[in-house]
Protein backbone atom coordinates (compact mmCIF):
# COMPACT_ATOMS: atom_id res chain seq x y z
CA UNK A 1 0.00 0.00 0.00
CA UNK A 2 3.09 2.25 0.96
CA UNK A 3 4.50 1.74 -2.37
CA UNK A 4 1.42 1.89 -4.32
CA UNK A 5 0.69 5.64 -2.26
CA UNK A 6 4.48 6.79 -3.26
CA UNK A 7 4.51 5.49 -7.16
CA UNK A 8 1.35 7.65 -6.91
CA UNK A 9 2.73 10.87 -5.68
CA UNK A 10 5.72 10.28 -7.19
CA UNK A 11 3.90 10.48 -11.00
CA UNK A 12 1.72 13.37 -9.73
CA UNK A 13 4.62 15.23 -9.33
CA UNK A 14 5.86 14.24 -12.66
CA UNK A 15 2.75 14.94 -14.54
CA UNK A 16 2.98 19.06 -12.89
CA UNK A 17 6.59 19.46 -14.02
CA UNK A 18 5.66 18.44 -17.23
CA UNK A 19 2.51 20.61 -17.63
CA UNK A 20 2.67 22.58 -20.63
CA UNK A 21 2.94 26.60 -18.14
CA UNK A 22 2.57 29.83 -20.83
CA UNK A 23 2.21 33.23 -19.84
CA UNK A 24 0.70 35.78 -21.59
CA UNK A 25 1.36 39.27 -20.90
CA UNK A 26 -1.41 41.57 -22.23
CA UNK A 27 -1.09 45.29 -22.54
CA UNK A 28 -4.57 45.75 -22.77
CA UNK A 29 -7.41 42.98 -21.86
CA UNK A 30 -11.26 43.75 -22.68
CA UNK A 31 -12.97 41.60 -19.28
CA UNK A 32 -16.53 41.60 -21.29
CA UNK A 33 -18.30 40.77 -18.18
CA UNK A 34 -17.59 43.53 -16.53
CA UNK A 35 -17.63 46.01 -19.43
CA UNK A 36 -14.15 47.34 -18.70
CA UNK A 37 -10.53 47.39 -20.23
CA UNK A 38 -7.49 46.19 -17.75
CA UNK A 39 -4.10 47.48 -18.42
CA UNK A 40 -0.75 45.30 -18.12
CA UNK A 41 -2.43 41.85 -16.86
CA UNK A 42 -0.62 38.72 -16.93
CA UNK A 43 -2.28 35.81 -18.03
CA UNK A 44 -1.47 32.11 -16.60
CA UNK A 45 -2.17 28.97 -18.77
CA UNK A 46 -1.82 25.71 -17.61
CA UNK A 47 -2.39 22.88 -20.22
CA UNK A 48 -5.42 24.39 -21.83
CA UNK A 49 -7.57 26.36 -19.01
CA UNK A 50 -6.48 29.53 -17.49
CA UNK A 51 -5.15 29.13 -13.92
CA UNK A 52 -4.70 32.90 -12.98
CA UNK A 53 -4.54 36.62 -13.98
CA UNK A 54 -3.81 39.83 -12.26
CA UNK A 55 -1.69 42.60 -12.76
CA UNK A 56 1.42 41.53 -10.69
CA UNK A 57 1.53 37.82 -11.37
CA UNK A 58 4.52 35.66 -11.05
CA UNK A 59 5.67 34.29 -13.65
CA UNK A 60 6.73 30.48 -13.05
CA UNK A 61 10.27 30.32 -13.95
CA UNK A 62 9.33 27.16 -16.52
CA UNK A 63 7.00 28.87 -18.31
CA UNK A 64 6.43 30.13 -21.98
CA UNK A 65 5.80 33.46 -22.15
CA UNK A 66 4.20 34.96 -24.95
CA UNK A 67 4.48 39.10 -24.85
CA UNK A 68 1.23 40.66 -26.16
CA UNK A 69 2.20 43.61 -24.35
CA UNK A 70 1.72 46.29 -27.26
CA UNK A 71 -1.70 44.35 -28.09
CA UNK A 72 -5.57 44.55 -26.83
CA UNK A 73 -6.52 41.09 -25.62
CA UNK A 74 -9.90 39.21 -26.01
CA UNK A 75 -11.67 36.38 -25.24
CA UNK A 76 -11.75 34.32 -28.21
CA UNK A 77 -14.56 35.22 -30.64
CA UNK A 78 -17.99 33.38 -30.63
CA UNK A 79 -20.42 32.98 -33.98
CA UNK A 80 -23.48 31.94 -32.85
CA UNK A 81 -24.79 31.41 -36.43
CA UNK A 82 -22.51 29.60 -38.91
CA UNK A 83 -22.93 26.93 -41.49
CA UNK A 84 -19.01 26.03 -41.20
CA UNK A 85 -19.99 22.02 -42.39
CA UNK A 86 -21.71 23.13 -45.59
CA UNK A 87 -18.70 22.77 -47.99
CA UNK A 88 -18.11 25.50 -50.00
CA UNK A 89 -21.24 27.47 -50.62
CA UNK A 90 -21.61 29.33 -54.39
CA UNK A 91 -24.81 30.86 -53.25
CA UNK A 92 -27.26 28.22 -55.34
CA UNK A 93 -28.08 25.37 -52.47
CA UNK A 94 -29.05 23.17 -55.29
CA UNK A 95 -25.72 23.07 -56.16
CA UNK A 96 -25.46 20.40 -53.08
CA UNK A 97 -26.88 17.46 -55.03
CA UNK A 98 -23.63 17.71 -57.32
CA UNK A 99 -21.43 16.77 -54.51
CA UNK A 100 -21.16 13.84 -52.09
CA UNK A 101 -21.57 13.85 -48.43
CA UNK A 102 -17.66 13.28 -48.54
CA UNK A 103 -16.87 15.87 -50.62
CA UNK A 104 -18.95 18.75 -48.86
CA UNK A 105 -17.43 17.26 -45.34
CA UNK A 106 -13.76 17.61 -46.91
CA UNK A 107 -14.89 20.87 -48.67
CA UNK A 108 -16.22 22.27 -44.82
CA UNK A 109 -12.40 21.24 -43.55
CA UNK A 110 -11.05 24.35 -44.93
CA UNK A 111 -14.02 26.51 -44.12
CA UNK A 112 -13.41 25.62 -39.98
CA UNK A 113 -9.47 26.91 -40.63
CA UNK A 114 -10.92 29.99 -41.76
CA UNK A 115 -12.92 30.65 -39.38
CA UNK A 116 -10.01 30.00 -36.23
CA UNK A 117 -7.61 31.67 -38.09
CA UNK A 118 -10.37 34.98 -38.66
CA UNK A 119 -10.73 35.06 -34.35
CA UNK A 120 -13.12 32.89 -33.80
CA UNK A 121 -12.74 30.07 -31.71
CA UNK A 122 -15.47 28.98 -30.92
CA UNK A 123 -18.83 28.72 -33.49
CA UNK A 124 -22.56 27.58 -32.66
CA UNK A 125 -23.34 25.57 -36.21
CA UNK A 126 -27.18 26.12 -36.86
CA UNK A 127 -28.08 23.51 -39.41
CA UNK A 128 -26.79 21.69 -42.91
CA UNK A 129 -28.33 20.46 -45.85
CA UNK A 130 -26.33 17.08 -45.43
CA UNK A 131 -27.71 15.82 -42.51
CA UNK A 132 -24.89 15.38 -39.64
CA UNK A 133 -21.77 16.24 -41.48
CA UNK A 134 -21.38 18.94 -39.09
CA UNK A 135 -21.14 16.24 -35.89
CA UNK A 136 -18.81 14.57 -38.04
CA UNK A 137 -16.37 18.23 -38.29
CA UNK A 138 -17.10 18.87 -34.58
CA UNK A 139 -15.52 15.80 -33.93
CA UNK A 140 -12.62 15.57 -36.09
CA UNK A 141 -11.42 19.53 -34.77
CA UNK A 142 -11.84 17.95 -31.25
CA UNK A 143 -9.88 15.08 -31.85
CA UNK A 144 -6.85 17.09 -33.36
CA UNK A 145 -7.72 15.61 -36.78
CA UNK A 146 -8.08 18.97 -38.51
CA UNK A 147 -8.17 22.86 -37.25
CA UNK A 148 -11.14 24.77 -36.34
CA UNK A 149 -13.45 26.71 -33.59
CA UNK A 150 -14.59 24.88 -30.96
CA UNK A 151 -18.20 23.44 -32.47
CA UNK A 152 -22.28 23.30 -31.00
CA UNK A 153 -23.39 21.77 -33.91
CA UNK A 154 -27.56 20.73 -34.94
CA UNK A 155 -27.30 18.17 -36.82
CA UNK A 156 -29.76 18.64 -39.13
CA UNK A 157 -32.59 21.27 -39.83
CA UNK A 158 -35.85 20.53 -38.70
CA UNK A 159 -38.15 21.95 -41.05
CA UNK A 160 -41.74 20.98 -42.89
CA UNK A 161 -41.89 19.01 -46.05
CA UNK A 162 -40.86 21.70 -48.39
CA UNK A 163 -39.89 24.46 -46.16
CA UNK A 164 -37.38 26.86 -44.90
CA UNK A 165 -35.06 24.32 -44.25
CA UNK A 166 -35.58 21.68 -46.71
CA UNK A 167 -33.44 20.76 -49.95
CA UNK A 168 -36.00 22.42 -53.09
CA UNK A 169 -35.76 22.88 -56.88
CA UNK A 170 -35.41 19.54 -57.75
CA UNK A 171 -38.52 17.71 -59.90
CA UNK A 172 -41.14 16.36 -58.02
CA UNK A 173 -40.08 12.71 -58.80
CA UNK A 174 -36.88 12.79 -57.43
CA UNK A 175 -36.47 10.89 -54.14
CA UNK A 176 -33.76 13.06 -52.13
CA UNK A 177 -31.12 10.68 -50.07
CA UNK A 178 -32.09 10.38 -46.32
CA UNK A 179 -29.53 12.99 -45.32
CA UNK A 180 -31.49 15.66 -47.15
CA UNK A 181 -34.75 15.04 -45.80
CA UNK A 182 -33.70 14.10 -42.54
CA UNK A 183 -35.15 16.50 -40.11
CA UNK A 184 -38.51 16.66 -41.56
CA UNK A 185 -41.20 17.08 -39.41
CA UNK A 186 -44.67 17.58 -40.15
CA UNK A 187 -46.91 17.25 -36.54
CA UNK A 188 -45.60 17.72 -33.10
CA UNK A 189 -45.26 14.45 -32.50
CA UNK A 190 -43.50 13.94 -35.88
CA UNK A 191 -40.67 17.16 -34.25
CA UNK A 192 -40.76 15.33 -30.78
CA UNK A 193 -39.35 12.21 -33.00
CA UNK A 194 -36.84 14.17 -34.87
CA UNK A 195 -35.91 15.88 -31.64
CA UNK A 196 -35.25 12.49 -29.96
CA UNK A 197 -33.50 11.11 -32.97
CA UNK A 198 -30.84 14.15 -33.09
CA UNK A 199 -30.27 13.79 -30.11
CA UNK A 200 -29.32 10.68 -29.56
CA UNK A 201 -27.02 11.90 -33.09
CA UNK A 202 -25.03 13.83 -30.26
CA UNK A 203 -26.30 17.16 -31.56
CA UNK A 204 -25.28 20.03 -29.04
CA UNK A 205 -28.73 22.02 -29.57
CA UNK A 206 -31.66 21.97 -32.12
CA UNK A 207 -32.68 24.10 -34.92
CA UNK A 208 -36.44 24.47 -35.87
CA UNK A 209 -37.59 26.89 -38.55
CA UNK A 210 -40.64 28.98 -38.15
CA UNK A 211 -41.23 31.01 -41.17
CA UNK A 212 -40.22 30.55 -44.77
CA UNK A 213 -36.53 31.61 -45.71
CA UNK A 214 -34.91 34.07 -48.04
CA UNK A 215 -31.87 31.63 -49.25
CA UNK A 216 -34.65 28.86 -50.02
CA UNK A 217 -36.27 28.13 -53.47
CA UNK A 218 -40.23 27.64 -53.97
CA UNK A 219 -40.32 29.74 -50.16
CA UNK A 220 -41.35 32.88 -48.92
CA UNK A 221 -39.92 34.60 -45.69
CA UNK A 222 -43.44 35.99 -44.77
CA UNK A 223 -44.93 32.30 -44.80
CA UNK A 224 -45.86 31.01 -41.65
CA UNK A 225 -44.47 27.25 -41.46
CA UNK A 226 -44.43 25.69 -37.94
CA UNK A 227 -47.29 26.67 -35.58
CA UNK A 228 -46.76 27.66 -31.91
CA UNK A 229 -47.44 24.08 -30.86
CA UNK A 230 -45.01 22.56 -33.20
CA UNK A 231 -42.72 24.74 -31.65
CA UNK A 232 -43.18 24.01 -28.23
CA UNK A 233 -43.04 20.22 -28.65
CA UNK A 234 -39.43 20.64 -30.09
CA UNK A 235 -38.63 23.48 -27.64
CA UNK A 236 -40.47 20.95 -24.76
CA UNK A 237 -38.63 17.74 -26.15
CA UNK A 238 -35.13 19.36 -26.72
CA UNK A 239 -35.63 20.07 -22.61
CA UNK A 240 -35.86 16.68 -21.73
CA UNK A 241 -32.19 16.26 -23.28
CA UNK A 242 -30.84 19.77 -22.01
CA UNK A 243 -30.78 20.84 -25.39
CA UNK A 244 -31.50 24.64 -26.44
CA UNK A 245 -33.76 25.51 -29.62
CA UNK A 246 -32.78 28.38 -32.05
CA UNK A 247 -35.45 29.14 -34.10
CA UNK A 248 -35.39 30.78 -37.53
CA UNK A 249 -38.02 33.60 -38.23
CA UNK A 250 -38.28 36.22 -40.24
CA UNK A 251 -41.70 37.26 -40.21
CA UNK A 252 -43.76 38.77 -37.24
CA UNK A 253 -45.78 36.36 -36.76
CA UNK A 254 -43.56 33.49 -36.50
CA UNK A 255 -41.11 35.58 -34.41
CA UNK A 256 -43.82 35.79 -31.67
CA UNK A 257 -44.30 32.11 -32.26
CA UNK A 258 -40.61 31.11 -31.53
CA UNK A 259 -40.71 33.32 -28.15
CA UNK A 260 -43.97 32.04 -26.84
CA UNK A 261 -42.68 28.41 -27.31
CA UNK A 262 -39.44 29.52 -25.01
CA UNK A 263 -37.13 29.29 -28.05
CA UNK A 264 -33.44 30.23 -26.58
CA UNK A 265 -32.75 32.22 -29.88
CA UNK A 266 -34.99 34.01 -32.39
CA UNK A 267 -32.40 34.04 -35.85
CA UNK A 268 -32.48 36.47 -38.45
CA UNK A 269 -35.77 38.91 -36.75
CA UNK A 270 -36.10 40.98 -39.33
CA UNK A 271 -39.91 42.08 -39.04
CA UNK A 272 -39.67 42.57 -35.21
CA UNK A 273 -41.97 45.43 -33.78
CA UNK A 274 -42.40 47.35 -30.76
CA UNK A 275 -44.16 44.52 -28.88
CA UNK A 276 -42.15 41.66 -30.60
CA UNK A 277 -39.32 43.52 -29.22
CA UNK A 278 -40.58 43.82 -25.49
CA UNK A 279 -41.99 40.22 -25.44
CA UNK A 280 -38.69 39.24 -26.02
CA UNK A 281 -36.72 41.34 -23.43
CA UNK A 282 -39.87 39.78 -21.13
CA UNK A 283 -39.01 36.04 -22.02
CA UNK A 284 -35.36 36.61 -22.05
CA UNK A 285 -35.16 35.31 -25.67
CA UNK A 286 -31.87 36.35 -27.20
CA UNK A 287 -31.82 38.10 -30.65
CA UNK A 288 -29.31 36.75 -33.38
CA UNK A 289 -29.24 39.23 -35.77
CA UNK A 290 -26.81 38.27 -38.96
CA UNK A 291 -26.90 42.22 -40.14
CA UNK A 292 -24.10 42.00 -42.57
CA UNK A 293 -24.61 39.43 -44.87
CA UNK A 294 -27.03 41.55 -46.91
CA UNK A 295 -23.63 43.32 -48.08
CA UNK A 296 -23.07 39.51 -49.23
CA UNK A 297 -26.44 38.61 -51.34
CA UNK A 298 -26.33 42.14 -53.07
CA UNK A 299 -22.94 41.77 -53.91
CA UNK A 300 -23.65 38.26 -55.41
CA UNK A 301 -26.28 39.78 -57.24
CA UNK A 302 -24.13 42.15 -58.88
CA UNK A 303 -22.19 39.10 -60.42
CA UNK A 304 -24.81 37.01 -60.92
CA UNK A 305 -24.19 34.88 -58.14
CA UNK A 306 -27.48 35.20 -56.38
CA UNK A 307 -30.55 33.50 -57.72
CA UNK A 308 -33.15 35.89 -58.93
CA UNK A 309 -36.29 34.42 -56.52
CA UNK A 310 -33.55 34.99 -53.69
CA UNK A 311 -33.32 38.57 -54.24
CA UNK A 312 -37.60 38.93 -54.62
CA UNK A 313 -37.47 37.13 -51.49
CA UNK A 314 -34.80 40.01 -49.74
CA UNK A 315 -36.27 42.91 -51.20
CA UNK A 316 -36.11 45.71 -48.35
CA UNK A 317 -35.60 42.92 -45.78
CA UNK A 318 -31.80 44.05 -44.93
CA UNK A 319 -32.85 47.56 -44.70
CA UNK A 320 -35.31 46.51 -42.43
CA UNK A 321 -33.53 44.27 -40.57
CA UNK A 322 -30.47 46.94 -39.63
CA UNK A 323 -33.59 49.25 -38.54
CA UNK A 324 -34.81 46.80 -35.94
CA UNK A 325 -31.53 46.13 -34.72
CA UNK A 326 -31.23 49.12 -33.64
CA UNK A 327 -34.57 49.66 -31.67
CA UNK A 328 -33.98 45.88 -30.24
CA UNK A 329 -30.26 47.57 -28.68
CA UNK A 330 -32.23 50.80 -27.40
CA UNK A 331 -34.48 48.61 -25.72
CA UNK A 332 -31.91 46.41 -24.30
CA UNK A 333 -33.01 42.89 -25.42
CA UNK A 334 -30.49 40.02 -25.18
CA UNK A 335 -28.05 40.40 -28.52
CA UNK A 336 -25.69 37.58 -29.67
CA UNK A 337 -23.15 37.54 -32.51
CA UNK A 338 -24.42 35.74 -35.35
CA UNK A 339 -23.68 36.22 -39.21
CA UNK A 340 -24.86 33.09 -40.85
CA UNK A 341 -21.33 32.63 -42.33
CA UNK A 342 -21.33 30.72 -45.00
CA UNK A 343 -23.76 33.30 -47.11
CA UNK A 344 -20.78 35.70 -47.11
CA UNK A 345 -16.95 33.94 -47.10
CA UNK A 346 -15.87 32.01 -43.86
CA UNK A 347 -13.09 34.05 -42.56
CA UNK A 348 -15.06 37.24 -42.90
CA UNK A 349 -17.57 37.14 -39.92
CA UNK A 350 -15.42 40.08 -37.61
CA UNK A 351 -16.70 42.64 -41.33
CA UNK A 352 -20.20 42.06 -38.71
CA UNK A 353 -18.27 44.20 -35.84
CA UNK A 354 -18.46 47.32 -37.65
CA UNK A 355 -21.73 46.74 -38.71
CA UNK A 356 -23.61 46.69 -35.24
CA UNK A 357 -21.85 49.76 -34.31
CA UNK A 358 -23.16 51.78 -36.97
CA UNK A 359 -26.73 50.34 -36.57
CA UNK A 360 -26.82 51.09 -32.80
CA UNK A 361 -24.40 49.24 -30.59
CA UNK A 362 -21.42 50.45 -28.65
CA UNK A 363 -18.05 48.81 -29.65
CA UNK A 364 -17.96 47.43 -25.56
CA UNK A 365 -21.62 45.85 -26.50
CA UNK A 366 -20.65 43.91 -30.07
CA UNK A 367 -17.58 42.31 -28.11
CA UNK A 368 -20.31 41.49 -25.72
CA UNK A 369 -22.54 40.19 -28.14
CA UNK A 370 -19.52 38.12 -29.56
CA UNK A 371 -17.58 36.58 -26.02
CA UNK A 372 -19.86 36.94 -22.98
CA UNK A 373 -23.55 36.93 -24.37
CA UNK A 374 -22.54 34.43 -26.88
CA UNK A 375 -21.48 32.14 -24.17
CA UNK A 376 -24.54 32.33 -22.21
CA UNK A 377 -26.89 31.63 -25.03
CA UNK A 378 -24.60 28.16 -25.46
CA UNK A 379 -25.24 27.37 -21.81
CA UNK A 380 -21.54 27.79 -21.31
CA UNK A 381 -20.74 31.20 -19.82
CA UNK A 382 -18.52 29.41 -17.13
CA UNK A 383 -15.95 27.93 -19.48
CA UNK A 384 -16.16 30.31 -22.48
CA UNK A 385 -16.67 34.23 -23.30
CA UNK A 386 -14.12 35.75 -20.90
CA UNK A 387 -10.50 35.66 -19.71
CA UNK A 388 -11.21 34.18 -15.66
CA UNK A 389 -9.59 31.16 -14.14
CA UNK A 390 -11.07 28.35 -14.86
CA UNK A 391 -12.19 28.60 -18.53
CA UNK A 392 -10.68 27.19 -21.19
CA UNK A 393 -7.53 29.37 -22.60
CA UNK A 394 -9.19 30.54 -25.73
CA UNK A 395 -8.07 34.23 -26.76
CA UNK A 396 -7.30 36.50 -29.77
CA UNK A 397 -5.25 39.72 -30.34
CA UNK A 398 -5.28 43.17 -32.38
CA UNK A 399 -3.20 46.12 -32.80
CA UNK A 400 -5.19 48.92 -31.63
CA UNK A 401 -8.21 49.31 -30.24
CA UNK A 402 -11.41 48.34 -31.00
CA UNK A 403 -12.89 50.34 -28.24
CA UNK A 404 -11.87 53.53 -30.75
CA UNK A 405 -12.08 51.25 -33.85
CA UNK A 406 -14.16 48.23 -34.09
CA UNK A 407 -12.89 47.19 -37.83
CA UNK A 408 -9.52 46.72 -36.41
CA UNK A 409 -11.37 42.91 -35.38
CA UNK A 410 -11.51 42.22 -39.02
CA UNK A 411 -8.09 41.34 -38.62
CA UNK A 412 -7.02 39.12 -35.60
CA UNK A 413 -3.34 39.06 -35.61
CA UNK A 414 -3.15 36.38 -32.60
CA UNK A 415 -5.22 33.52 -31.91
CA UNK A 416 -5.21 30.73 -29.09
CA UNK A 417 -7.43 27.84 -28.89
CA UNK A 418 -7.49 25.55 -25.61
CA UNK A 419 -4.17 27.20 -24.62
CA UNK A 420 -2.45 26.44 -27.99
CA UNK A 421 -1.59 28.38 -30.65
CA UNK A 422 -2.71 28.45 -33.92
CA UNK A 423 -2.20 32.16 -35.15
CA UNK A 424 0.88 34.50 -34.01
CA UNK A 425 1.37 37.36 -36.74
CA UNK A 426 4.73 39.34 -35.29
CA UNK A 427 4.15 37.86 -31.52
CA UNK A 428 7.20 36.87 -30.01
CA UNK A 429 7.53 33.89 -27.52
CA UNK A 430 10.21 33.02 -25.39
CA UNK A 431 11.11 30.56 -22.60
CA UNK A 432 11.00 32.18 -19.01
């Protein structure tokens, strides 16, 4: 037993002395939660969580210290609305039935690089046209297979036959494979079924699509498509697992559907009003507002990229959209960082930054929207969305700052995933 004790202590001590120890001095560190900027903080990383960080740290003499002392420090950046496992996306979703499931999966591999390497590190993956692919990517980054954000993935859309979230445009005797059809629900009981399926898939939360879409063919973004009770059975079910529901909506009426059915997310909200905007500060619902990527679909309409129903279906939404964000802000409803990457280039999503400071936010809010807020709509504010002992070491670094200039996120020159890292643009590192 006496031996057994000291072989015991003996590798304990062994496995500390070999812990990988880096130290990050920061010259300027945004704390999100609290809204404020700290000045000449040192930051302790042991293996891949954050063990300390103060002003007047140690520094352990085995450590690797990495001197980001001329930079402004963040938490690593959060996309709560991606489609990172879609492959590479040329604006006609059609397109998708000329590629295999393998090819769109080894297609999405370079898509999750992008998005690391752009800042963010972690993404919440709302839905793909080939069912599960994205489980597949959130597994391979996790393993070490291949480089990306940190992944919540969906699965699958669950959508009616036909609707927002369905594969369209093909002829109407044309049986789809099953992983194009695969979250199709078409009664509550029918969503409580796809609910239980996905999850037992491993999905991280569920995606459930209220209104018609604008990227969709043979669909209209005013068209009501689940009812309330549809809703709350997936909302209801998805409980039972501990899974969240984002809900897609676009029109009023299925806006004030998703919040009545307790919906964790309303995405897109373009036709809010005045008392779709203080039901949802009442219910706590967060807002996921992708106002940039209009800048995306008129630009692919200028090259012909865009289909022409897709641009009937946007006409004046954007404008809209950017409107309501604003009086959403003033009001003070929940806000999370979403873009719906995929619709403009993966890589790009930080171009949103700028964006919600023109259309109402502060720059202190957007980084909110993107690190703290975005965390707590995952479920994980205490392991993501701010630099604090205890969460896992994910950060990023600019030149400047994006207190005074919030484009200066469009491009991250230092980026750190679980405590290793993967981005270090003119950042020296040297052993203490």
């Amino acid at each position: 037993m006496k031996k057994t004790l000291l072989l015991t202590i003996v590798l304990s001590v062994a496995q500390l002395a070999m812990a990988q120890l880096t130290a990050i001095r920061a010259g300027r560190l945004i704390d999100p939660d609290s809204g404020t900027v700290l000045t000449n903080q040192v930051i302790l990383i042991k293996d891949r969580k954050i063990s300390a960080v103060g002003a007047s740290l140690p520094i352990p003499p085995n450590a690797t210290v990495i001197d980001l002392s001329g930079k402004t420090v963040l938490p690593g950046l959060i996309d709560c609305h991606t489609h990172v496992a879609d492959g590479h996306s040329d604006g006609e979703p059609f397109n998708v039935l000329r590629k295999t499931a393998s090819q769109i999966a080894l297609e999405s591999v370079t898509n999750a690089r992008a998005m690391l390497l752009s800042g963010f590190t972690t993404v919440r993956d709302v839905g793909t046209y080939r069912a599960l692919n994205d489980i597949a990517l959130r597994d391979a980054i996790a393993r070490g297979d291949v480089i990306g954000p940190r992944m919540f993935v969906a699965g699958a859309y669950i959508t009616i036959t036909g609707g927002a979230g369905a594969m369209t445009g093909q002829a109407p005797d044309i049986q789809l494979p099953w992983d194009l059809h695969y979250g199709e629900a078409n009664s509550p009981w029918e969503v409580r079924q796809k609910v239980r399926l996905l999850a037992h898939d491993g999905v991280d939360l569920i995606k459930m699509l209220s209104t018609g879409a604008v990227l969709t063919h043979g669909s209209s973004p005013m068209a009501i498509e689940f009812t309330e009770e549809e809703l709350q059975a997936g909302v209801d079910e998805a409980s039972h697992f501990g899974l969240r529901v984002a809900v897609h909506a676009h029109a009023a009426q299925g806006i004030r559907n998703a919040i009545l059915a307790g919906a964790a997310s309303v995405e897109h909200a373009e036709l809010l009003d005045d008392d779709l905007i203080a039901m949802a500060k009442q219910h706590g619902t967060y807002l996921d507002m992708d106002i940039y990527d209009e800048e995306c679909i008129q630009a692919g309409a200028a090259t012909g990229q865009t289909p022409a129903d897709f641009l009937q279906h946007d006409a004046d939404l954007g404008r809209i959209q950017r409107e309501n964000f604003g009086k959403a802000v003033r009001a003070g409803v929940k806000m999370a960082f979403g873009t719906d990457a995929g619709v403009c280039a993966y890589g790009t999503s930080g171009k949103q930054f700028a964006f919600m400071v023109k259309y109402g936010m502060t720059p202190m809010q957007a980084i909110q929207a993107a690190t703290s807020n975005a965390a707590d709509l995952l479920g994980h504010a205490s392991e993501l969305g701010s630099i604090k002992p205890g969460k896992y070491a994910d950060l990023v670094a600019v030149s400047g700052d994006p207190l005074k200039d919030i484009s200066v996120l469009e491009n991250v020159e230092f980026v750190m995933k679980d405590g290793k890292v993967y981005k270090s643009a003119g950042v020296a590192a040297c052993s203490q």
